[in-house]
Protein backbone atom coordinates (compact mmCIF):
# COMPACT_ATOMS: atom_id res chain seq x y z
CA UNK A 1 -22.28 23.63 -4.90
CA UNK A 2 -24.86 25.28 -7.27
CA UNK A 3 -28.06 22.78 -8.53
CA UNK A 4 -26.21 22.25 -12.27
CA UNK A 5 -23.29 20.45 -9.99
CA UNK A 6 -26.01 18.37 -7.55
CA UNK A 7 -27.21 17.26 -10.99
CA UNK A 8 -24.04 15.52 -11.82
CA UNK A 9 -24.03 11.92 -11.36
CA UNK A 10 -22.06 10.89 -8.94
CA UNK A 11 -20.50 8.65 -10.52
CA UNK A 12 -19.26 11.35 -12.55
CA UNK A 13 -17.90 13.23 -9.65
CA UNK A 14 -14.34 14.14 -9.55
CA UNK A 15 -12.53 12.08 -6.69
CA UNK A 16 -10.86 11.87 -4.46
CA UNK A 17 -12.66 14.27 -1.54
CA UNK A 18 -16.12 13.14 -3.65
CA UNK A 19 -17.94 15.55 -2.90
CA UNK A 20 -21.75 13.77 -2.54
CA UNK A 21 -23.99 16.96 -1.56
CA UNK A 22 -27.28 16.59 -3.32
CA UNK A 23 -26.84 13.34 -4.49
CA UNK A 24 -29.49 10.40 -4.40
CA UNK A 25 -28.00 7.51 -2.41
CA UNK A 26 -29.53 4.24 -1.95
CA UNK A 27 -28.38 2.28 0.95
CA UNK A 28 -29.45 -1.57 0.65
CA UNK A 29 -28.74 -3.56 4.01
CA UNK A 30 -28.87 -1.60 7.41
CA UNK A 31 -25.84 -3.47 9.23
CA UNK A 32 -23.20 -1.74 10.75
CA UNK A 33 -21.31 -0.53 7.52
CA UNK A 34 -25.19 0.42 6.15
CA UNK A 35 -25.68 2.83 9.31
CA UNK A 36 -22.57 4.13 9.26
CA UNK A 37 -22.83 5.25 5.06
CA UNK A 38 -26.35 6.90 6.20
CA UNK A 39 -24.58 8.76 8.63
CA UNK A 40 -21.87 9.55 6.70
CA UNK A 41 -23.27 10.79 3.50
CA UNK A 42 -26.72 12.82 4.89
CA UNK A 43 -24.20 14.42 7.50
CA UNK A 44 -22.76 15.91 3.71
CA UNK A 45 -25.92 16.89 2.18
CA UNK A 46 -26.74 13.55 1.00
CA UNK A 47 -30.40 12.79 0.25
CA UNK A 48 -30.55 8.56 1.61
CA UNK A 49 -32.79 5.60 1.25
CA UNK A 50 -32.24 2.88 3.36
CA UNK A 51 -33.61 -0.34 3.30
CA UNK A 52 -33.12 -3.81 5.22
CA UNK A 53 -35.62 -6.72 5.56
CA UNK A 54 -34.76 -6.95 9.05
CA UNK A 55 -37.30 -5.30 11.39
CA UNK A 56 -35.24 -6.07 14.40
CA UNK A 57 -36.04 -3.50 17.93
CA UNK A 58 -32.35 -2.94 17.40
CA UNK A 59 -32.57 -1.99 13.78
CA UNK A 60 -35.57 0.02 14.46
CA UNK A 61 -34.39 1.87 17.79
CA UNK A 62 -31.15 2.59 15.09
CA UNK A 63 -33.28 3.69 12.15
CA UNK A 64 -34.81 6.38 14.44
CA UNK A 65 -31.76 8.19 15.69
CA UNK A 66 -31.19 8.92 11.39
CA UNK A 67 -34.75 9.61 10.66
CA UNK A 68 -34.46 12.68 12.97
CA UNK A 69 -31.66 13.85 11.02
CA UNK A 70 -33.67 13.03 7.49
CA UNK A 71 -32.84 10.03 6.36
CA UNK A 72 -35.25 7.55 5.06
CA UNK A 73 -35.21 4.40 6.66
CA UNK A 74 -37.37 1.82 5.51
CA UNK A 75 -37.18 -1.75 7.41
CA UNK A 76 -39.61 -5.28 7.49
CA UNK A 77 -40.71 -7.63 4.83
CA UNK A 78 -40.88 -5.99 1.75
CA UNK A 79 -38.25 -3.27 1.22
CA UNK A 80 -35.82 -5.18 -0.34
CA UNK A 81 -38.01 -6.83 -3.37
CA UNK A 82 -37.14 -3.55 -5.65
CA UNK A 83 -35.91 -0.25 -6.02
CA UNK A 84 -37.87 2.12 -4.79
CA UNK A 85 -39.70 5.02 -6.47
CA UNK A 86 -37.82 8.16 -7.62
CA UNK A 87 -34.10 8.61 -8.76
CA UNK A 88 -31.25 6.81 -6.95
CA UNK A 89 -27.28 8.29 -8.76
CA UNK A 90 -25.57 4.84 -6.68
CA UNK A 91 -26.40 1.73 -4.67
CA UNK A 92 -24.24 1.14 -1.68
CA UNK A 93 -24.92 -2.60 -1.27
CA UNK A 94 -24.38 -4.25 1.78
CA UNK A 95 -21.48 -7.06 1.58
CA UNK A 96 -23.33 -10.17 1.79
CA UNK A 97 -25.74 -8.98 -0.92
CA UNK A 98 -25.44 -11.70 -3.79
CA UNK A 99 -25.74 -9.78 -7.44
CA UNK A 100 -28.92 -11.61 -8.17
CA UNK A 101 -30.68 -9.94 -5.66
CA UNK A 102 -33.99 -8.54 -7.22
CA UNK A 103 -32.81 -5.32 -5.87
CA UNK A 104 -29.66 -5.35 -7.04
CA UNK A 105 -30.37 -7.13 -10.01
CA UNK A 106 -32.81 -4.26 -10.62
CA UNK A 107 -30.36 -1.36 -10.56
CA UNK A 108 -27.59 -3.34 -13.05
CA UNK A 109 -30.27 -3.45 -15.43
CA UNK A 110 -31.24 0.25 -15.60
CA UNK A 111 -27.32 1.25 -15.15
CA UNK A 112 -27.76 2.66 -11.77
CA UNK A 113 -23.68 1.64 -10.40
CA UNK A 114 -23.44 -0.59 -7.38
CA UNK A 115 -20.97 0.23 -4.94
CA UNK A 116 -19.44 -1.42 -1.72
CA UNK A 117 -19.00 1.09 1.38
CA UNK A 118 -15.00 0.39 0.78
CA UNK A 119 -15.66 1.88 -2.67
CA UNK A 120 -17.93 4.93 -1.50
CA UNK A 121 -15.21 5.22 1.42
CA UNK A 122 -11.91 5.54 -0.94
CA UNK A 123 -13.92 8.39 -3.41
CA UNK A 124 -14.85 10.06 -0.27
CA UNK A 125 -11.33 10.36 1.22
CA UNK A 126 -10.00 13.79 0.91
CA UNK A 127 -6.39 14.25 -1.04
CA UNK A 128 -4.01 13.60 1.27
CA UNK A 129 -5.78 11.24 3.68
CA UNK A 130 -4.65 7.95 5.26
CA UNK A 131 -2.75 5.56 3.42
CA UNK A 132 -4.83 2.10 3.25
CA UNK A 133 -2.72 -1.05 3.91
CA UNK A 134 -5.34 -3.82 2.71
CA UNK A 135 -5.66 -7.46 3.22
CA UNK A 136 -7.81 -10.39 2.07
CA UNK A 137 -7.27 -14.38 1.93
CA UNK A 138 -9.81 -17.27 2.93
CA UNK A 139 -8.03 -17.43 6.25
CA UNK A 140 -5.72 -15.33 8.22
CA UNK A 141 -7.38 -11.85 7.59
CA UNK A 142 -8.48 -10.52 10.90
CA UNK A 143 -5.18 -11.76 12.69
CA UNK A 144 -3.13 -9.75 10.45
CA UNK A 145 -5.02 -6.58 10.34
CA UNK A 146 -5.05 -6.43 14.08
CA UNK A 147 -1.32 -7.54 14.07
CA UNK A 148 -0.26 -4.66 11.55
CA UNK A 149 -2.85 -2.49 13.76
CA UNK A 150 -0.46 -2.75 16.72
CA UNK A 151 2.64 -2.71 15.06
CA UNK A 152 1.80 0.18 13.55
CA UNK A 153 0.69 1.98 16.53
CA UNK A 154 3.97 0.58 18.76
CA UNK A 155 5.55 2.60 15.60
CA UNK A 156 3.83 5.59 16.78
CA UNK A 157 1.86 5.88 13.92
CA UNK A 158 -2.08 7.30 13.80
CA UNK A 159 -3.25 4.06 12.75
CA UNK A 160 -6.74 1.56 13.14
CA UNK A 161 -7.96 -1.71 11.95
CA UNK A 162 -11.08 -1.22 9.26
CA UNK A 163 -13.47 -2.86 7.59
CA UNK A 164 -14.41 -6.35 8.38
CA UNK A 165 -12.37 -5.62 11.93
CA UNK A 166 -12.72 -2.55 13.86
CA UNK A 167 -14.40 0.62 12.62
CA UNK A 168 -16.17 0.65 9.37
CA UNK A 169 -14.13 1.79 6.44
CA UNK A 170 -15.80 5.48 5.52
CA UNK A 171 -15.53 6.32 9.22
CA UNK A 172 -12.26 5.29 9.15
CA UNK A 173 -11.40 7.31 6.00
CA UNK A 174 -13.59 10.00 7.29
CA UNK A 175 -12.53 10.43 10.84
CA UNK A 176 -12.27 14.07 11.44
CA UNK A 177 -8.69 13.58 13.46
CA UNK A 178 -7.40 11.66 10.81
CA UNK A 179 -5.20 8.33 10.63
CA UNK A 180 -2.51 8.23 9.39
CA UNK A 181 -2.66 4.28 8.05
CA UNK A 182 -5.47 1.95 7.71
CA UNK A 183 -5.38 -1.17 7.82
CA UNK A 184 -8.28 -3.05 5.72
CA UNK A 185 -9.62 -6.16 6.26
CA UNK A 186 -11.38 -6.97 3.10
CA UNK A 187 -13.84 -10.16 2.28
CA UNK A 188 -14.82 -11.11 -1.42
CA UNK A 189 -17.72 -10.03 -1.05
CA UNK A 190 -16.41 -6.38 0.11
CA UNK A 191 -14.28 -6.74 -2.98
CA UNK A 192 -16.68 -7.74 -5.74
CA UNK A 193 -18.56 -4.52 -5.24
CA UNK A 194 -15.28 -2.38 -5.20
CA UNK A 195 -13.31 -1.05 -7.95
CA UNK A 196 -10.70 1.61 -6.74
CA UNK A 197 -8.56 0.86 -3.83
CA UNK A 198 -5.12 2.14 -4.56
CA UNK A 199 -3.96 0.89 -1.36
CA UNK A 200 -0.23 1.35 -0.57
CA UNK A 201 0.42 -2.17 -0.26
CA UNK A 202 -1.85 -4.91 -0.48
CA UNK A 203 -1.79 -8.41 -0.06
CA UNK A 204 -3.57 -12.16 -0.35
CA UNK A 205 -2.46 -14.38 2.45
CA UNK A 206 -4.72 -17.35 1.57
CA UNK A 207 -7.66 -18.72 -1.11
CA UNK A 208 -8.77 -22.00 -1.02
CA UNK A 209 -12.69 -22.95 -2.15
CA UNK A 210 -15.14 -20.93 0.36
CA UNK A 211 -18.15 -18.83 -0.76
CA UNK A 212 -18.70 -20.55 -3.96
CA UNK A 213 -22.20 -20.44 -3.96
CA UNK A 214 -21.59 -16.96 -3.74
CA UNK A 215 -19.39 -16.28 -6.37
CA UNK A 216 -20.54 -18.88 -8.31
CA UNK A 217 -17.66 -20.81 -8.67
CA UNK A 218 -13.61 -20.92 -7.44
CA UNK A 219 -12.74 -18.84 -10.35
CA UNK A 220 -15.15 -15.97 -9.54
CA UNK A 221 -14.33 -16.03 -6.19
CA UNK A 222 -10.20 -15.93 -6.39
CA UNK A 223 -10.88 -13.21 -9.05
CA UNK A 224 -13.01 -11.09 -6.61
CA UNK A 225 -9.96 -11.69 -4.34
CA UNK A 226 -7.37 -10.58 -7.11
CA UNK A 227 -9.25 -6.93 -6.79
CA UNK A 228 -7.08 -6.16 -3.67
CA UNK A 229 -4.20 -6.05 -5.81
CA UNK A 230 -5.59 -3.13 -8.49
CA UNK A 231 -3.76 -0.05 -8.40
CA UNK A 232 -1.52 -0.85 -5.61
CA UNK A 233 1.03 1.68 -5.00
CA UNK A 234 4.11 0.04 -3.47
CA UNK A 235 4.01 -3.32 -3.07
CA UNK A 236 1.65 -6.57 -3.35
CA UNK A 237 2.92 -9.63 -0.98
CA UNK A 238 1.79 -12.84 -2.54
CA UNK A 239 1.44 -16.34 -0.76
CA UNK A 240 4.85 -18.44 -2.14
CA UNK A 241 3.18 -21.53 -1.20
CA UNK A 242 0.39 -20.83 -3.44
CA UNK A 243 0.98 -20.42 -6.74
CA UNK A 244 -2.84 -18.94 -7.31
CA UNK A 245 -1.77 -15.78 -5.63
CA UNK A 246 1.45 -14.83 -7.67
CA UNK A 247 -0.93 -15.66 -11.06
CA UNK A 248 -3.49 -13.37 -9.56
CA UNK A 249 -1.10 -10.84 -8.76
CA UNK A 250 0.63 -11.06 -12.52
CA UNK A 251 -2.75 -10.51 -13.97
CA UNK A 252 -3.28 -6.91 -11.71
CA UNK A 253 -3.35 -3.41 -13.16
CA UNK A 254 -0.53 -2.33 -10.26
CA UNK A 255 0.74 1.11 -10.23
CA UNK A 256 4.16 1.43 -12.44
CA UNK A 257 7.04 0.83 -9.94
CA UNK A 258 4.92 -1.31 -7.32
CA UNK A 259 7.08 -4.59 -6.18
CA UNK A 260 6.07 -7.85 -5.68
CA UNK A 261 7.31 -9.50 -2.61
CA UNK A 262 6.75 -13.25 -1.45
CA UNK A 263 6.05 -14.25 1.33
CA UNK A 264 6.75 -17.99 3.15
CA UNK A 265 7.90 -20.30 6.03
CA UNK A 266 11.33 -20.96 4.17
CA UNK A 267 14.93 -19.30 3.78
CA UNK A 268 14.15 -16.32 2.16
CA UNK A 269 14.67 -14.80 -1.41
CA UNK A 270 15.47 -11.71 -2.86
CA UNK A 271 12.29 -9.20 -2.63
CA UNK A 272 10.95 -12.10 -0.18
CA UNK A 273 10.40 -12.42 4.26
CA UNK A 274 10.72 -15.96 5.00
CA UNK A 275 12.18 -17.88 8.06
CA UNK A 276 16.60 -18.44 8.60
CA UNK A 277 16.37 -20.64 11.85
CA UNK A 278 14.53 -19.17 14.08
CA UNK A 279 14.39 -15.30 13.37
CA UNK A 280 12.04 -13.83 10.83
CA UNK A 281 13.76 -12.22 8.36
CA UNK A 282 12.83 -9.47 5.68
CA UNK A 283 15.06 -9.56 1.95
CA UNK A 284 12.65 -7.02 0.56
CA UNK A 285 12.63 -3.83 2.19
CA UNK A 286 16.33 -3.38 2.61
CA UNK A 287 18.92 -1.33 0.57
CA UNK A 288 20.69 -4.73 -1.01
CA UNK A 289 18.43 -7.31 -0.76
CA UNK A 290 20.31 -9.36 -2.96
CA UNK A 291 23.22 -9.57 -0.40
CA UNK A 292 21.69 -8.26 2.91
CA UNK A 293 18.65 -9.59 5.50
CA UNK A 294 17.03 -7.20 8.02
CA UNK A 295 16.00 -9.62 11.69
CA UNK A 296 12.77 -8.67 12.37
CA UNK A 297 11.77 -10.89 15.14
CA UNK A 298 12.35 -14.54 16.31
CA UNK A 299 9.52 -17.42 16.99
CA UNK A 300 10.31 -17.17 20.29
CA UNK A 301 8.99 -13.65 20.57
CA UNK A 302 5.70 -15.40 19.01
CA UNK A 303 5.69 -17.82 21.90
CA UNK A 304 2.58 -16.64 23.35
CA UNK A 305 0.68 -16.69 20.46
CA UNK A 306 -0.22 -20.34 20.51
CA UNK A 307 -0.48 -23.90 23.14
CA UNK A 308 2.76 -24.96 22.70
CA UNK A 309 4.15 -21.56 20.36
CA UNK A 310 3.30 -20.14 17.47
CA UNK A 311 1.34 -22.26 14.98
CA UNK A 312 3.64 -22.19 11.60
CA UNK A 313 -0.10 -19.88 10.27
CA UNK A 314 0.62 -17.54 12.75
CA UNK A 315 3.76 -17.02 11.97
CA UNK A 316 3.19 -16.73 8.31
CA UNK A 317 0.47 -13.96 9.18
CA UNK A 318 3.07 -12.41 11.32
CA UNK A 319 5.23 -12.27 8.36
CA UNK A 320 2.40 -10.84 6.50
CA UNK A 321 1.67 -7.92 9.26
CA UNK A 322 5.45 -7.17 9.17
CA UNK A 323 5.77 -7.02 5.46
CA UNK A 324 2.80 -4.40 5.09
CA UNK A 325 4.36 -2.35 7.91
CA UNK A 326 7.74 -2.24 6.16
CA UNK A 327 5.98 -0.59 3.25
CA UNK A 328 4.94 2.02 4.79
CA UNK A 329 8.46 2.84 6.34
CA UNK A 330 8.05 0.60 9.83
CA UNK A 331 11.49 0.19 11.23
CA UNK A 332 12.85 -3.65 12.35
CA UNK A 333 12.59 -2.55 16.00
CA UNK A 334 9.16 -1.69 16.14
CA UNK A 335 8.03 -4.55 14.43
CA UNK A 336 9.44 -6.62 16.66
CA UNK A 337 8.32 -4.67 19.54
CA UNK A 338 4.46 -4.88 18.27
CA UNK A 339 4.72 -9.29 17.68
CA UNK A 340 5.83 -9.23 21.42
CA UNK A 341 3.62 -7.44 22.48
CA UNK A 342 0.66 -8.22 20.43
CA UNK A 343 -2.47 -10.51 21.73
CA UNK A 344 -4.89 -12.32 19.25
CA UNK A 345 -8.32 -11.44 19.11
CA UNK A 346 -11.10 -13.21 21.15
CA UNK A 347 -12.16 -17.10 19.28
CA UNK A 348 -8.63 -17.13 17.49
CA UNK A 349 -6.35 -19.80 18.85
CA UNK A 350 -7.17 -17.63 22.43
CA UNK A 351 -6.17 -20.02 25.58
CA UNK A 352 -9.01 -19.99 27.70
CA UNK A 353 -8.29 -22.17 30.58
CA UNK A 354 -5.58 -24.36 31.52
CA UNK A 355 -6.28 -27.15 34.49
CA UNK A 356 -5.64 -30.20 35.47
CA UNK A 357 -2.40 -30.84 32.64
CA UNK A 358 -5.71 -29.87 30.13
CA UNK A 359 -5.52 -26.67 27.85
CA UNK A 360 -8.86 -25.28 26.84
CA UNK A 361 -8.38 -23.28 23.27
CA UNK A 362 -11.28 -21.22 21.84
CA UNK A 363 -10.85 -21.30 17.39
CA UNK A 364 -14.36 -20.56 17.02
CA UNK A 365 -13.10 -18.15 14.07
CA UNK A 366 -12.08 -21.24 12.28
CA UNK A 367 -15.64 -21.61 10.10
CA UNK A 368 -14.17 -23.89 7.42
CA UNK A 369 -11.75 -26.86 6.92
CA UNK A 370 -8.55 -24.44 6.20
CA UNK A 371 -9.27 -22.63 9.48
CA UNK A 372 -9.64 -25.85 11.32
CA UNK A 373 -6.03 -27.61 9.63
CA UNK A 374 -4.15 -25.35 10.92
CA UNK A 375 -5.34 -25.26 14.52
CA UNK A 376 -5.00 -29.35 14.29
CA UNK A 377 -1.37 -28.30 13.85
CA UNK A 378 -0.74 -25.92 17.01
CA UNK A 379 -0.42 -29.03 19.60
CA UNK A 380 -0.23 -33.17 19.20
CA UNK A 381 -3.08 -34.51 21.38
CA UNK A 382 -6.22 -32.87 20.85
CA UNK A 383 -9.70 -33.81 21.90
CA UNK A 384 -11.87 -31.75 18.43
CA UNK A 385 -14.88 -30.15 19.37
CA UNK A 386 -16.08 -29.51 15.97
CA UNK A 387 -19.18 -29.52 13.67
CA UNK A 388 -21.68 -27.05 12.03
CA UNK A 389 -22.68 -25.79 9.04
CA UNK A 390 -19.86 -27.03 6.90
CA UNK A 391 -21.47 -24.77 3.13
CA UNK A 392 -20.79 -28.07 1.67
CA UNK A 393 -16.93 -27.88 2.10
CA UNK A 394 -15.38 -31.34 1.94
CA UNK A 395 -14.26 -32.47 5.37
CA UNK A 396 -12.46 -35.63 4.23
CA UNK A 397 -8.93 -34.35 3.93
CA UNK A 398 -8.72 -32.58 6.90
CA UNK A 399 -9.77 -35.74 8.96
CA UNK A 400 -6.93 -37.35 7.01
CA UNK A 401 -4.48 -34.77 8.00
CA UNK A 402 -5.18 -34.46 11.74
CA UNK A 403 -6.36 -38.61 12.55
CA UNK A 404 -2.72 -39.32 13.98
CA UNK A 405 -2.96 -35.93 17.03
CA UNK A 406 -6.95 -36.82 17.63
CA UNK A 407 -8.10 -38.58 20.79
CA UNK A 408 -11.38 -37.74 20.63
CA UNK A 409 -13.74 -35.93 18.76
CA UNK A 410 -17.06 -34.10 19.74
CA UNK A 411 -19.33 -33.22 17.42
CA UNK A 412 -22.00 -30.25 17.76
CA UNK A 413 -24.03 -28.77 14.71
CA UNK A 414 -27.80 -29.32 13.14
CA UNK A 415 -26.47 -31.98 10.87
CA UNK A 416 -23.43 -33.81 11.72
CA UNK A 417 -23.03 -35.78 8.41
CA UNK A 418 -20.42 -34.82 7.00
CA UNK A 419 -17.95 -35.19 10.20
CA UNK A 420 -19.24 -37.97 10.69
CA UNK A 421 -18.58 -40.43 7.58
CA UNK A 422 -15.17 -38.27 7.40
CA UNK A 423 -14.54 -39.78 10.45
CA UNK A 424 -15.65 -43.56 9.96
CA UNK A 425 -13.68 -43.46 6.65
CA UNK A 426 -10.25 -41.90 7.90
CA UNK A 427 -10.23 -41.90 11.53
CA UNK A 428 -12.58 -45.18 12.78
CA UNK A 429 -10.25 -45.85 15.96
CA UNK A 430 -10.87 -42.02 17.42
CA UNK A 431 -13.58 -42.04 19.69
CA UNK A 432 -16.61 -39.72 18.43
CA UNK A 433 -19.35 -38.26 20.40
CA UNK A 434 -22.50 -36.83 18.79
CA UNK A 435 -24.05 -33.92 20.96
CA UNK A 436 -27.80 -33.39 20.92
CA UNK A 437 -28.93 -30.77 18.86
CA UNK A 438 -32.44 -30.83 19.93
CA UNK A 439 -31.47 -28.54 22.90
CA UNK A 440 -30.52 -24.50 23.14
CA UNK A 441 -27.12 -23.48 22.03
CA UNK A 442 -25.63 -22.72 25.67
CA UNK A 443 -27.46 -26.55 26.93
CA UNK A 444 -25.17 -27.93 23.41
CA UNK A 445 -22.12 -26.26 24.13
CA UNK A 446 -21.80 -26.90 27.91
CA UNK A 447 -22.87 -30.73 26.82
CA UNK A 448 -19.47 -30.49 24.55
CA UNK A 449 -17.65 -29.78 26.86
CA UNK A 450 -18.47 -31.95 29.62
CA UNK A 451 -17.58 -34.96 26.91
CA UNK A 452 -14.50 -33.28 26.01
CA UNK A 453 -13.35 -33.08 29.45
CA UNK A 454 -14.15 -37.14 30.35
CA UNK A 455 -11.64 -37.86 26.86
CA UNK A 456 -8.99 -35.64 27.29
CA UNK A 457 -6.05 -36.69 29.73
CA UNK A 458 -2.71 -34.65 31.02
CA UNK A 459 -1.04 -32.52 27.85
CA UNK A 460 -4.27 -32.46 25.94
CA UNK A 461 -5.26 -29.60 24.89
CA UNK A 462 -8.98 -29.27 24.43
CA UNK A 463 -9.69 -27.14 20.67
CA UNK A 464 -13.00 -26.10 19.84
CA UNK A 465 -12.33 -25.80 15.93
CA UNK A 466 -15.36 -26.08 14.17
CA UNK A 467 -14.68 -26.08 10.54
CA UNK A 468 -18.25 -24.80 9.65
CA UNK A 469 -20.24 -21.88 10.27
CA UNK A 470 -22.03 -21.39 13.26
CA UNK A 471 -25.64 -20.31 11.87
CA UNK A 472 -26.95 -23.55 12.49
CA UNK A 473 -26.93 -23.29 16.17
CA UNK A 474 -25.53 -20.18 17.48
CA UNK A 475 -26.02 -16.55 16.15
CA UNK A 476 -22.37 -15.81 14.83
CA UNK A 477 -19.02 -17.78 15.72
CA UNK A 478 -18.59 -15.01 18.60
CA UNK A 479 -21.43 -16.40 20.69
CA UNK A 480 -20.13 -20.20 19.58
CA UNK A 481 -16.99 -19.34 21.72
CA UNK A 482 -18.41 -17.45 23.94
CA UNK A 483 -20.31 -19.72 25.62
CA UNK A 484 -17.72 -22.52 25.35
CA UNK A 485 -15.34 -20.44 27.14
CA UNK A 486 -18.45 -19.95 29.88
CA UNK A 487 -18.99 -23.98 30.07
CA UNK A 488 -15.18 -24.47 30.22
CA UNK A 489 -14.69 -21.60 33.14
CA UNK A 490 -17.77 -23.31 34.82
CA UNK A 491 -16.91 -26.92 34.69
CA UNK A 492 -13.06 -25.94 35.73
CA UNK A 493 -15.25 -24.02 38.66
CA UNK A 494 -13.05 -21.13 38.22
């Protein structure tokens, strides 16, 4: 490239295969999708800023093996207040950055664009590269992306789970091998920042309030949702239960000739996959859908995916995982070879233990009320471990839902308010224990389960669910189950 062409802003740079030699890149956040963009882009001639509040040994052991190679790494109190001195063509913004960031804030003023890694990621991708399969929804996101992972690899296909799950998205898109398919798990936040997806299919499995201080509201936030559907190629699968989805996905800019196809827990449609007795069945990706129904798998091949079998969520993500993979070509066979054979992540409805006629479940994934509802639904006697920071969700309704499978409910997190008067109000005959938070996170947890175990009795099963966020007590809802699946190993003395 001759210095007239590194003077082109990137923005302005013909894509896909963006070619970003010379160009001035600012990376704000140094997280994992931060480090990988600095890698990424200075390995292609790149000139990069980075810049992350957090000082961490970790960050700054990280920031070193890049600042050998050139980059500019620039970490502790401070760095993050405003741009910094000289020209910057982008911003790749870390996810979690809010727009009102001074930083941020900064660069929309002086018309500097803003630009998630996903974004950065598709312009990078070389003609020809990996189809992306992509996938949002308050709930449900990383089970399906790993789900259509493995089906898609039982298929034979060169495929890997991106983005929020698995690798981040520009080494995905990147990857010198190649993939074949990606499949993207995307948040809103991933989303606001991104406008060019062109995914092959694409879909929204939940949205229900979540973020809003975010967003700033339940409108911004299902719209930032309602990106995943933009320039989708083949076909956008839309929640039938939820009416917000199909509106979202009627007021898309989809490619000419993409489909939309539903997707439920009823008797299926034309152009929908739904449930006939006990098979999963697909009316949308077959030659007369209007007379004919392909079997893809039956809920008894989804057995193992919950207590007492699959949770009716699970199966509706299932149905979700399937329908992407049939866009791309994924035979009946192999989807039903990749449900059997597929196991959820760790913290995700994951058995941990069974003893005594007791079954110890680990849901720390589920952060907010929807999460929690529908583990309350996978089994009908359930002592709750639950509590955290609940973002100010409303906790009422879900109390409601679940009083008549509760024995007994244990309550961890800073501030257990909310739970609490949800309880008294709908639930005052359940027993409730309160958990002292003045004590370390692995003291709290094995506390929670010691009181869990004296209220649960033969055919209980035992669900930490939290509905809240973990930040109050525990790093991230990894370490949250983590160490209750340590106290629950431990006090079954296996």
């Amino acid at each position: 490239m001759d210095a007239s062409q590194n003077r082109t802003p990137l923005a302005d740079r013909p894509w896909p295969g963006l070619d970003v030699s010379g160009a001035r890149i600012l990376v704000a956040g140094f997280g994992v999708s931060g480090y990988a963009v600095v890698d990424q882009t200075l390995q292609r001639g790149a000139h990069v800023v980075a810049v992350d509040g957090n000082d961490s040994p970790e960050n700054e052991e990280r920031a070193e093996i890049l600042r050998v190679l050139g980059a500019d790494i620039r970490l502790g109190a401070g760095t993050t207040e405003r741009l910094p001195d000289g020209d910057i063509d982008v911003v790749i913004t870390s996810p979690g950055w809010r727009p009102d960031q001074p930083l941020l804030a900064e660069a929309a003023q002086r018309g500097i664009p803003v630009w998630s890694e996903v974004e950065l990621a598709r312009r990078m991708q070389p003609e020809g590269g990996p189809a992306w399969l992509t996938v949002t929804g308050t709930n449900g996101k990383t089970t399906v992306v790993t789900m259509l992972e493995h089906i898609l690899r039982t298929a034979g296909i060169r495929a890997v789970a991106a983005g929020n799950v698995g690798l981040p998205v520009i080494e995905a898109a990147l990857d010198p091998i190649g993939f074949e398919v990606l499949a993207v798990e995307l948040s809103s936040f991933q989303l606001h920042w991104t406008q060019n997806l062109h995914a092959e299919a694409s879909c929204i499995l939940t949205i229900s309030d979540d973020h809003l201080d975010w967003h700033g509201g339940a409108d911004e936030y299902a719209a930032a949702k309602g990106r995943i559907y933009d320039q989708t190629i083949t076909a956008c699968l839309y929640n039938l239960h939820e009416d917000r989805t199909r509106t979202l996905l009627e007021e898309a800019d989809v490619v000419e000739g993409c489909r939309a196809i539903g997707v439920g827990l009823g008797t299926p449609g034309p152009s929908e996959l739904g449930i006939v007795d006990d098979l999963l069945v697909d009316r949308a990706f077959v030659p007369e859908r209007h007379r004919q129904a392909a079997e893809l798998t039956s809920l008894t091949d989804l057995a193992h995916l919950g207590p007492h079998g699959a949770p009716a969520h699970v199966v509706f993500n299932a149905l979700n995982a399937a329908g992407l993979a049939r866009a791309v070509g994924v035979e009946p066979a192999h989807i039903r070879d990749g449900l059997r054979t597929y196991s959820p992540g760790e913290h995700r409805i994951q058995v941990v233990h069974r003893s005594g006629g007791i079954t110890w479940v680990d849901d720390s994934k589920a952060t907010n009320p929807d999460a929690a509802r529908a583990a309350l639904a996978s089994a009908q006697s359930i002592v709750w471990i639950a509590g955290g920071d609940t973002k100010g969700a409303p906790i009422g309704d879900l109390v409601a839902g679940a009083v008549d499978c509760l024995r007994a409910v244990v309550l961890i997190g800073t501030d257990a308010t909310a739970f609490t008067d949800a309880l008294t109000e709908h639930a005052p005959s359940v027993p409730v224990v309160r958990i002292d938070p003045d004590q370390e996170a692995d003291s709290v947890m094995r506390a929670a389960v010691r009181a869990a175990r004296e209220h649960a009795a033969d055919d209980d099963v035992v669900l930490l669910a939290p509905a809240a966020a973990s930040i109050d007590q525990f790093r991230n809802y990894a370490e949250r189950g983590r160490l209750f699946q340590q106290a629950v190993l431990a006090e079954a003395g296996a």
